[in-house]
N, C-alpha and C. Protein backbone atom coordinates (compact mmCIF):
# COMPACT_ATOMS: atom_id res chain seq x y z
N UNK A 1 42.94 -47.54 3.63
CA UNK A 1 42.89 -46.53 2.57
C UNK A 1 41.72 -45.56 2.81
N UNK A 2 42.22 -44.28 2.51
CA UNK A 2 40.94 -43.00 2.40
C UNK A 2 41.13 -42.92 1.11
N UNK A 3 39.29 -42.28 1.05
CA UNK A 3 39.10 -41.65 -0.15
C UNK A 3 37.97 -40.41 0.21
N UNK A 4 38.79 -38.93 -0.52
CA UNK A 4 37.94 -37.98 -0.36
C UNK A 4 36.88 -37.63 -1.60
N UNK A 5 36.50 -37.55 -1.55
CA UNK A 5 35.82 -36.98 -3.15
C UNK A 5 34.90 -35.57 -2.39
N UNK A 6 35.23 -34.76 -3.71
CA UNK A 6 35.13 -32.81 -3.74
C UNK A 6 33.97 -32.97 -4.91
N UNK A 7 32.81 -32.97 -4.71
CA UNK A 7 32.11 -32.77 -5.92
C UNK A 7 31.98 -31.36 -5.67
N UNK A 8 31.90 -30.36 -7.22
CA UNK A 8 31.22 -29.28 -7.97
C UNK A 8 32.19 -28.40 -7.31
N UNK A 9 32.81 -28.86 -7.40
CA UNK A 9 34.54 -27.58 -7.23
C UNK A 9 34.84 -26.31 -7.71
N UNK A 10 33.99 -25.91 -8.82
CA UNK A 10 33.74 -24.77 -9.02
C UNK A 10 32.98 -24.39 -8.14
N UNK A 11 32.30 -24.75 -7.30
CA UNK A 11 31.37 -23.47 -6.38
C UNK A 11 31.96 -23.46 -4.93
N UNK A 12 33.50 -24.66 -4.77
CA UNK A 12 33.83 -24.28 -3.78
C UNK A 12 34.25 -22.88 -3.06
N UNK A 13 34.37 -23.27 -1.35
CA UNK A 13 34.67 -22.09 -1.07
C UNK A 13 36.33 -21.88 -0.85
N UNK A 14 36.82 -21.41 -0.20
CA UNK A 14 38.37 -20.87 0.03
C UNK A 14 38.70 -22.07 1.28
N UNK A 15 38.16 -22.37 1.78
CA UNK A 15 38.15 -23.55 2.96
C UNK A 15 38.27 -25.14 1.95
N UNK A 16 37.33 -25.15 1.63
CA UNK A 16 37.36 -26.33 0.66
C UNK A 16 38.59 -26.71 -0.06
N UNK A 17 38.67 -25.59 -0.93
CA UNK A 17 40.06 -25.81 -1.79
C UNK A 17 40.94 -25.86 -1.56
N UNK A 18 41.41 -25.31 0.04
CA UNK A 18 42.48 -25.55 0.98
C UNK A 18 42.52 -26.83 1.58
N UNK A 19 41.25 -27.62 1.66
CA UNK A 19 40.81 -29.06 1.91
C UNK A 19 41.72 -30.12 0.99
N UNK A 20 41.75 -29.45 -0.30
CA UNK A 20 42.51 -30.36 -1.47
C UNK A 20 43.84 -29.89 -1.61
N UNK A 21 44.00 -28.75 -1.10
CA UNK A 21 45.56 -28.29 -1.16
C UNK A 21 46.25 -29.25 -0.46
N UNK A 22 45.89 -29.12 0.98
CA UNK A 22 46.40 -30.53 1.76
C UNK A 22 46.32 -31.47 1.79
N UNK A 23 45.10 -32.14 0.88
CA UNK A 23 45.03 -33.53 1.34
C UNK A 23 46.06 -34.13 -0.39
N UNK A 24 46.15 -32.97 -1.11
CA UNK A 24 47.30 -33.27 -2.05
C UNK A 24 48.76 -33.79 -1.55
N UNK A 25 48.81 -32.41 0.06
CA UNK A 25 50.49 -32.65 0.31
C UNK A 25 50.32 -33.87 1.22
N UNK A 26 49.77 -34.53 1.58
CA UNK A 26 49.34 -35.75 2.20
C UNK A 26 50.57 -37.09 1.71
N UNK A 27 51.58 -37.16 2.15
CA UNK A 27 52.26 -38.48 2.48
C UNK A 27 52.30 -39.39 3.06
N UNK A 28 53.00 -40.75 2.61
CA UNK A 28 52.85 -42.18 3.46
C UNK A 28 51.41 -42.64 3.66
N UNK A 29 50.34 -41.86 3.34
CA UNK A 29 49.00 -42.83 4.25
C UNK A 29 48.65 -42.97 2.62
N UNK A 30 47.71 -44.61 2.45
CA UNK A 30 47.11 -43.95 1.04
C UNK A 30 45.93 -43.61 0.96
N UNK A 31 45.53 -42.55 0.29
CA UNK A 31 45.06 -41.52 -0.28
C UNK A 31 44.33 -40.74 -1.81
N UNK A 32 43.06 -41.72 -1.56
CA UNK A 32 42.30 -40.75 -2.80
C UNK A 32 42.23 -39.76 -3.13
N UNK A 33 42.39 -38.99 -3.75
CA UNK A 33 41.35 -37.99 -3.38
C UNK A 33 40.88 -37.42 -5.47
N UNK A 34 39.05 -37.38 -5.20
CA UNK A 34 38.54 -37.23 -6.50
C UNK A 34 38.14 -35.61 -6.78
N UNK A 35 38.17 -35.26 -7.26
CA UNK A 35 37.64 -33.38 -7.32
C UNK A 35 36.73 -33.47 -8.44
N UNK A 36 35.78 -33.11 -8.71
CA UNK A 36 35.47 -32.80 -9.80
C UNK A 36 34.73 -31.75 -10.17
N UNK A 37 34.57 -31.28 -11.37
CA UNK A 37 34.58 -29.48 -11.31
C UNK A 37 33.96 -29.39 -13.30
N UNK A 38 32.85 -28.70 -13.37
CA UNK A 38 32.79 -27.95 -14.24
C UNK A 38 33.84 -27.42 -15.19
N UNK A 39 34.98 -27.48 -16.01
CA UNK A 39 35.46 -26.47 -16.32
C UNK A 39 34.89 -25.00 -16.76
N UNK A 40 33.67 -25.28 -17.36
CA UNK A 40 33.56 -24.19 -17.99
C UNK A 40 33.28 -22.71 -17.03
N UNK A 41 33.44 -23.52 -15.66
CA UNK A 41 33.00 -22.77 -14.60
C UNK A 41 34.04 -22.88 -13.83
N UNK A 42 35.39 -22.23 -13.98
CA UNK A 42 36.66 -22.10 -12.94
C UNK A 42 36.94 -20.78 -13.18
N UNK A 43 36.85 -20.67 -11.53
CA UNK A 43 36.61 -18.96 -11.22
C UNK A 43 38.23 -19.27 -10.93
N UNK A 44 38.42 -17.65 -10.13
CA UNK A 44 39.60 -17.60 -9.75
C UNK A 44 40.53 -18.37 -8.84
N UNK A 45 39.80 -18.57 -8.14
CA UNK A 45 40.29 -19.00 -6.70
C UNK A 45 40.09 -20.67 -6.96
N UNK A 46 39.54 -21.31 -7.70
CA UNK A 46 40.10 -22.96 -8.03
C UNK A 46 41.08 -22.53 -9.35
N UNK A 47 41.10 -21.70 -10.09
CA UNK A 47 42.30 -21.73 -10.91
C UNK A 47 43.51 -22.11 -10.28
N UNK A 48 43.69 -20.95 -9.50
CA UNK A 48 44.66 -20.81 -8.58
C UNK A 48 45.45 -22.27 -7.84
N UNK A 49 44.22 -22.85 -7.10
CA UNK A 49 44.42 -24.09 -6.75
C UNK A 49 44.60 -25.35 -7.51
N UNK A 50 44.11 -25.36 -8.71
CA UNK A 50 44.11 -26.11 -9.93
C UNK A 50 45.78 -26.32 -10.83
N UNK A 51 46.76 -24.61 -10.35
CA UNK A 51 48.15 -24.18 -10.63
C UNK A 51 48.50 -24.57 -9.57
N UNK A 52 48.27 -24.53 -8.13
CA UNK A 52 49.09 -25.21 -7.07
C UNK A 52 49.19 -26.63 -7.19
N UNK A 53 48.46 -27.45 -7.64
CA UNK A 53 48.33 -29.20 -7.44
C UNK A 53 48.39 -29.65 -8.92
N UNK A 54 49.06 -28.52 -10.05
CA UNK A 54 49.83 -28.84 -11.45
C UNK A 54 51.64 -29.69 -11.08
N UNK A 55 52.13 -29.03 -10.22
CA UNK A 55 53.18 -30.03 -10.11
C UNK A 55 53.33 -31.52 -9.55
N UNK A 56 52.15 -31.53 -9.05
CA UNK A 56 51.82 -33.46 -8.24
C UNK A 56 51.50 -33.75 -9.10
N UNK A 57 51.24 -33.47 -10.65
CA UNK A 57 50.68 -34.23 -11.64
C UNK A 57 49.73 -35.47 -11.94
N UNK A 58 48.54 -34.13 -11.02
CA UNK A 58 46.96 -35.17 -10.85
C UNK A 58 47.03 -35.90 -12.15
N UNK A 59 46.31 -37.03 -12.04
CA UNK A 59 45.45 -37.73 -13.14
C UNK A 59 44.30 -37.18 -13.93
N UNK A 60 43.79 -36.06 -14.87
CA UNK A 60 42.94 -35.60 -15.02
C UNK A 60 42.04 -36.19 -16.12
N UNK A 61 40.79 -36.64 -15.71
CA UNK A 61 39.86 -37.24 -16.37
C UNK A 61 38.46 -36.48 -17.47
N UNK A 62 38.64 -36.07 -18.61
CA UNK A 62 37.65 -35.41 -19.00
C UNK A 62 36.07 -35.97 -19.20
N UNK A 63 35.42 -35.65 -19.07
CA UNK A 63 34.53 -36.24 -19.25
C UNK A 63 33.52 -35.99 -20.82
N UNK A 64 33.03 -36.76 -21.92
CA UNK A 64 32.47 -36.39 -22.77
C UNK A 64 30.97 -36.51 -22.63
N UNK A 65 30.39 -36.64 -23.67
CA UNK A 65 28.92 -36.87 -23.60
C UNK A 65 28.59 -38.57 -23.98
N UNK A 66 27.69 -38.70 -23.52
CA UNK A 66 27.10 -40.20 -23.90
C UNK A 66 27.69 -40.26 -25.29
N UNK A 67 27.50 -41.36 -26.06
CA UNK A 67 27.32 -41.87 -27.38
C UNK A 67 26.29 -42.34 -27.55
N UNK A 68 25.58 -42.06 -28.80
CA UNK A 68 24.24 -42.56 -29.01
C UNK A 68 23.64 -44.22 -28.77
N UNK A 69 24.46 -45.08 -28.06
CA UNK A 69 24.12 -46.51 -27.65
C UNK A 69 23.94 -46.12 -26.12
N UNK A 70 25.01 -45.24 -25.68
CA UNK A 70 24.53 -45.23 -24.20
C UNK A 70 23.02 -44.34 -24.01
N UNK A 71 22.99 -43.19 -25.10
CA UNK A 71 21.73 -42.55 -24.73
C UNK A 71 20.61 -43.47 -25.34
N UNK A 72 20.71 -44.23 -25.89
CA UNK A 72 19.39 -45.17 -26.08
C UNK A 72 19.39 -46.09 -24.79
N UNK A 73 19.84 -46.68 -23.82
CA UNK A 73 20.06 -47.31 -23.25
C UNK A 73 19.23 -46.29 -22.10
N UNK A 74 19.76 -45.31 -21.56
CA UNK A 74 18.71 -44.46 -20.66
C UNK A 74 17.77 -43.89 -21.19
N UNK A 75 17.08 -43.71 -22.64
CA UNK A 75 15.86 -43.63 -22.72
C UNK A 75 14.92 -44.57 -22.97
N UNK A 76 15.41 -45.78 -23.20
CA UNK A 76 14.58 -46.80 -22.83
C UNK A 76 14.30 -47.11 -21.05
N UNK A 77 15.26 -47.26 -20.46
CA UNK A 77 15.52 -47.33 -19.15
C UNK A 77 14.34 -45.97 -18.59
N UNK A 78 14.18 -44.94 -18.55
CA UNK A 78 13.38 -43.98 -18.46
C UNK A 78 12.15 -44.10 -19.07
N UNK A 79 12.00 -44.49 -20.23
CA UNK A 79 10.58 -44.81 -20.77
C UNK A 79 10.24 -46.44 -20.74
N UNK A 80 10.82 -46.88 -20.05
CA UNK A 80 10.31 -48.53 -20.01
C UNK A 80 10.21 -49.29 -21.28
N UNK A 81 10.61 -48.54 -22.20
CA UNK A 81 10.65 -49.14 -23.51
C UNK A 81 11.44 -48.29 -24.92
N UNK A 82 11.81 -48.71 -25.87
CA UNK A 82 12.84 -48.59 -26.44
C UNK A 82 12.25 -47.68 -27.38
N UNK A 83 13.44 -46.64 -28.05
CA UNK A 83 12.58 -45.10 -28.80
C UNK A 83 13.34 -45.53 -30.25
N UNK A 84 13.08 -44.79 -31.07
CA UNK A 84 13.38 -45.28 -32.49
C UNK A 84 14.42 -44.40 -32.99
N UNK A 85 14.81 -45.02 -33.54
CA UNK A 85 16.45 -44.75 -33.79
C UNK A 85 16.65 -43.01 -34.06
N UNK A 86 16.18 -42.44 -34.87
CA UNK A 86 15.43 -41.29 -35.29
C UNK A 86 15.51 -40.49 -33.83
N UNK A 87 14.94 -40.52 -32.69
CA UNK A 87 14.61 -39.95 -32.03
C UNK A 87 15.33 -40.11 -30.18
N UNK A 88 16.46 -41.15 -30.98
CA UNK A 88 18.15 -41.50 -29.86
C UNK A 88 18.87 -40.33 -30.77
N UNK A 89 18.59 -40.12 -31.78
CA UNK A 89 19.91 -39.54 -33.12
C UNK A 89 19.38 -38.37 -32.66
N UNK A 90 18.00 -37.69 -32.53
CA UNK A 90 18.08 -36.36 -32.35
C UNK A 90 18.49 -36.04 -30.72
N UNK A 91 17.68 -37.05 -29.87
CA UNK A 91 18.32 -36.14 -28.06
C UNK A 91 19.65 -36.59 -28.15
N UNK A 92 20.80 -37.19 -28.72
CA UNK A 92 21.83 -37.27 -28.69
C UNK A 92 22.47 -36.02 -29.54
N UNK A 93 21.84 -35.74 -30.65
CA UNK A 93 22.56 -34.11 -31.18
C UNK A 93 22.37 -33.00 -30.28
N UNK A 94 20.22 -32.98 -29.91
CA UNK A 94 20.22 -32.11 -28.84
C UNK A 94 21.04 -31.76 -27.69
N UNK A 95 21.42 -32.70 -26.95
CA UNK A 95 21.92 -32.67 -25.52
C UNK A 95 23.58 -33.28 -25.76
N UNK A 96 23.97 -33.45 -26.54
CA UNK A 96 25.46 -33.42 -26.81
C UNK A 96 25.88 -34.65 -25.95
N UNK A 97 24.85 -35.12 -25.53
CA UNK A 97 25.12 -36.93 -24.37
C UNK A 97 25.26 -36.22 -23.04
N UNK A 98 25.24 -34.75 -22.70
CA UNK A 98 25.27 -34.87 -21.53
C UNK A 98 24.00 -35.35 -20.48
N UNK A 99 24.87 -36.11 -19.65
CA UNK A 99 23.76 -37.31 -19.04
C UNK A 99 22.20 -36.29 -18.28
N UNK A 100 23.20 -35.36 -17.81
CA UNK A 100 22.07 -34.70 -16.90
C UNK A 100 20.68 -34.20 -18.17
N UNK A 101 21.15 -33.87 -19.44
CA UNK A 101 20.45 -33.68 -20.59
C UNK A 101 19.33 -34.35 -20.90
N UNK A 102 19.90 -35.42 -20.85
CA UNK A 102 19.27 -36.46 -21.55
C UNK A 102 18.58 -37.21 -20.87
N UNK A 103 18.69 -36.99 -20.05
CA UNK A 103 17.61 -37.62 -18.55
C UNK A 103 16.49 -37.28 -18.15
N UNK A 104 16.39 -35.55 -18.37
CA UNK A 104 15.55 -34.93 -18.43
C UNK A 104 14.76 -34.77 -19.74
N UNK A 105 15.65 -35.38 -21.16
CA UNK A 105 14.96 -35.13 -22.34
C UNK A 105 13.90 -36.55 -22.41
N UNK A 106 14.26 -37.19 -21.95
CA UNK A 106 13.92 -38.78 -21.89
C UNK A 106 12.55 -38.85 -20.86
N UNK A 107 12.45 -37.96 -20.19
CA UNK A 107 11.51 -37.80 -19.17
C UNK A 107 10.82 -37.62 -19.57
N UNK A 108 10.79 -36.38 -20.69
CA UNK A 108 9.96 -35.40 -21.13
C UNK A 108 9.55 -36.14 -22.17
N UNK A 109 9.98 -37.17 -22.89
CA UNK A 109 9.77 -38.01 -24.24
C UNK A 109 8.65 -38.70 -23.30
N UNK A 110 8.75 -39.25 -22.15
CA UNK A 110 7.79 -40.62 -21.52
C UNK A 110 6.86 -40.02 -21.09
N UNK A 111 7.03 -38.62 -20.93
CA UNK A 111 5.49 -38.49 -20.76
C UNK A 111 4.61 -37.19 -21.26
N UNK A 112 5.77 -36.40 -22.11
CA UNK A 112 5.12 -35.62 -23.34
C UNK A 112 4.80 -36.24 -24.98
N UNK A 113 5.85 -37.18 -25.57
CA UNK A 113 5.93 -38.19 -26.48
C UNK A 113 6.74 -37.22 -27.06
N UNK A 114 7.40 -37.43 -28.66
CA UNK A 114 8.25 -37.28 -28.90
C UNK A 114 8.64 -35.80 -29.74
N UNK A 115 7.22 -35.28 -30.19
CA UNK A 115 7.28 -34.18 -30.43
C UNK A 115 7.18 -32.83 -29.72
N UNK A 116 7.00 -33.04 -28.30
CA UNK A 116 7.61 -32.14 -27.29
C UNK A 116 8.80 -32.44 -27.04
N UNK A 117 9.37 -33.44 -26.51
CA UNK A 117 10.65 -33.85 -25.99
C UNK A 117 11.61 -33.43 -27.06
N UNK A 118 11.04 -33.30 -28.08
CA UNK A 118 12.27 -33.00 -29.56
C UNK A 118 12.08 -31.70 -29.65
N UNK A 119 11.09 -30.87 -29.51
CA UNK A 119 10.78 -29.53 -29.68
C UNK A 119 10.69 -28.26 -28.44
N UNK A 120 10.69 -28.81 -27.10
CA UNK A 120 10.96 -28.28 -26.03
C UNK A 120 12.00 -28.37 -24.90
N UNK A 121 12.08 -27.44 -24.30
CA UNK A 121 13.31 -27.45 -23.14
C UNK A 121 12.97 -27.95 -22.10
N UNK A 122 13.39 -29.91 -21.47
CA UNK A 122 12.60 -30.09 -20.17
C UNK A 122 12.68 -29.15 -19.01
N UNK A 123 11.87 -29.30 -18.52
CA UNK A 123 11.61 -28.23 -17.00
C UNK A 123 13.10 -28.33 -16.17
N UNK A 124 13.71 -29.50 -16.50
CA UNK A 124 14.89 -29.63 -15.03
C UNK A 124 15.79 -28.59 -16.04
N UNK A 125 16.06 -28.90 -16.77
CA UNK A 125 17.07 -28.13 -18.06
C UNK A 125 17.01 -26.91 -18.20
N UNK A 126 15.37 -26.09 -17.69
CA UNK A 126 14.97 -24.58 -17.96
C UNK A 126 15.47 -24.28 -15.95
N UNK A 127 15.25 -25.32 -15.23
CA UNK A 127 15.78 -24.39 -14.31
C UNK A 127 17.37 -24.21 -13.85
N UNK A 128 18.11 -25.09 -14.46
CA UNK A 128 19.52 -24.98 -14.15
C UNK A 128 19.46 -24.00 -14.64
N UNK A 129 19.55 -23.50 -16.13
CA UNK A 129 19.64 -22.37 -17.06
C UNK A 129 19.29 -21.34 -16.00
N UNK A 130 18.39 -21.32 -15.30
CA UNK A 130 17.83 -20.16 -14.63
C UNK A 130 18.56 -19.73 -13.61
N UNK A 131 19.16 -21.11 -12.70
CA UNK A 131 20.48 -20.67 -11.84
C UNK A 131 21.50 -20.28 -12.32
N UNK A 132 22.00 -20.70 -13.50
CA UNK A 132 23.07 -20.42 -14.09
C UNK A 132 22.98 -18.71 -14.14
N UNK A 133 21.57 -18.56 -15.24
CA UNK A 133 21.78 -17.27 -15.28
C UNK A 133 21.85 -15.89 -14.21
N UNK A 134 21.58 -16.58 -13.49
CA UNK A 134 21.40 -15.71 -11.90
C UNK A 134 22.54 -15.35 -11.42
N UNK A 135 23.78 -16.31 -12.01
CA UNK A 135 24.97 -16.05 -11.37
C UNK A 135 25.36 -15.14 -11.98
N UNK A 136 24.95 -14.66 -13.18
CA UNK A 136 25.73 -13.65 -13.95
C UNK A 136 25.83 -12.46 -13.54
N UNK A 137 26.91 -11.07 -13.93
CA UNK A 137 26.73 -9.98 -13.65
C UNK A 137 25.80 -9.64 -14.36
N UNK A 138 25.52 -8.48 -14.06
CA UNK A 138 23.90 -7.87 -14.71
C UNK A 138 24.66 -7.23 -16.30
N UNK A 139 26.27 -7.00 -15.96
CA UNK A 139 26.51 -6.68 -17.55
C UNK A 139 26.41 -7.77 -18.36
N UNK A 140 26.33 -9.03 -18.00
CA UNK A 140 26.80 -10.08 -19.04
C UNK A 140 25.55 -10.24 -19.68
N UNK A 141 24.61 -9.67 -19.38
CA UNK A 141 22.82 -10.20 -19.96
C UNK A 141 22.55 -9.07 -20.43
């Protein structure tokens, strides 16, 4: 058995996605194959490909945010010790459970304490934002 896995499929290129076009039409051998992709970030050209590999009727897996047992679980795990209920309830409203969120909020709790971590944007969190925003056209800002 193979298994391919396509991480961040939104930033693929035209090569790539032709990578999954085929290894979709792929018969008789068996065959993983995992993609996974941003939605909120599907440009044209994985749309496109996303409508070509709609009739093989992928398995599509959404992904949500933690629940407030799993985000207590990595901010203890991150702070070596366990945070008070109060302050799982707020980085779980903050960061909506997304893991990458909350990893960085949890960081920022262990070694700012809890009234930065509740009141500021961790550093990893201000620089995605910053790539993100870079991608934009200059009209969208």
């Amino acid at each position: 058995p193979l298994a391919v896995l396509l991480e961040d499929l939104h930033r693929a290129d035209g090569e790539t996605l032709a990578l999954l076009e085929a290894a979709a039409a792929v018969t008789g051998v068996p065959l993983l194959t995992v993609a996974c992709y941003r939605p909120a970030e599907v440009g044209d050209r994985l749309a496109k490909t996303l409508a070509q590999l709609a009739p093989r009727t992928p398995h599509r897996i959404a992904l949500g945010g933690l629940a407030a047992d799993a985000v207590a679980t990595v901010v203890a795990a991150v702070c070596r010790t366990p945070a008070s209920p109060d302050t799982v309830a707020a980085i779980t409203a903050r960061t909506g459970g997304n893991p990458f969120y909350v990893w960085e909020s949890a960081r920022l709790l262990d070694s700012e304490g809890a009234l930065v971590a509740l009141s500021e944007v961790p550093q990893g969190v201000r620089d995605v934002l910053r790539r993100r925003l870079a991608l934009l056209p200059d009209a969208a800002l």
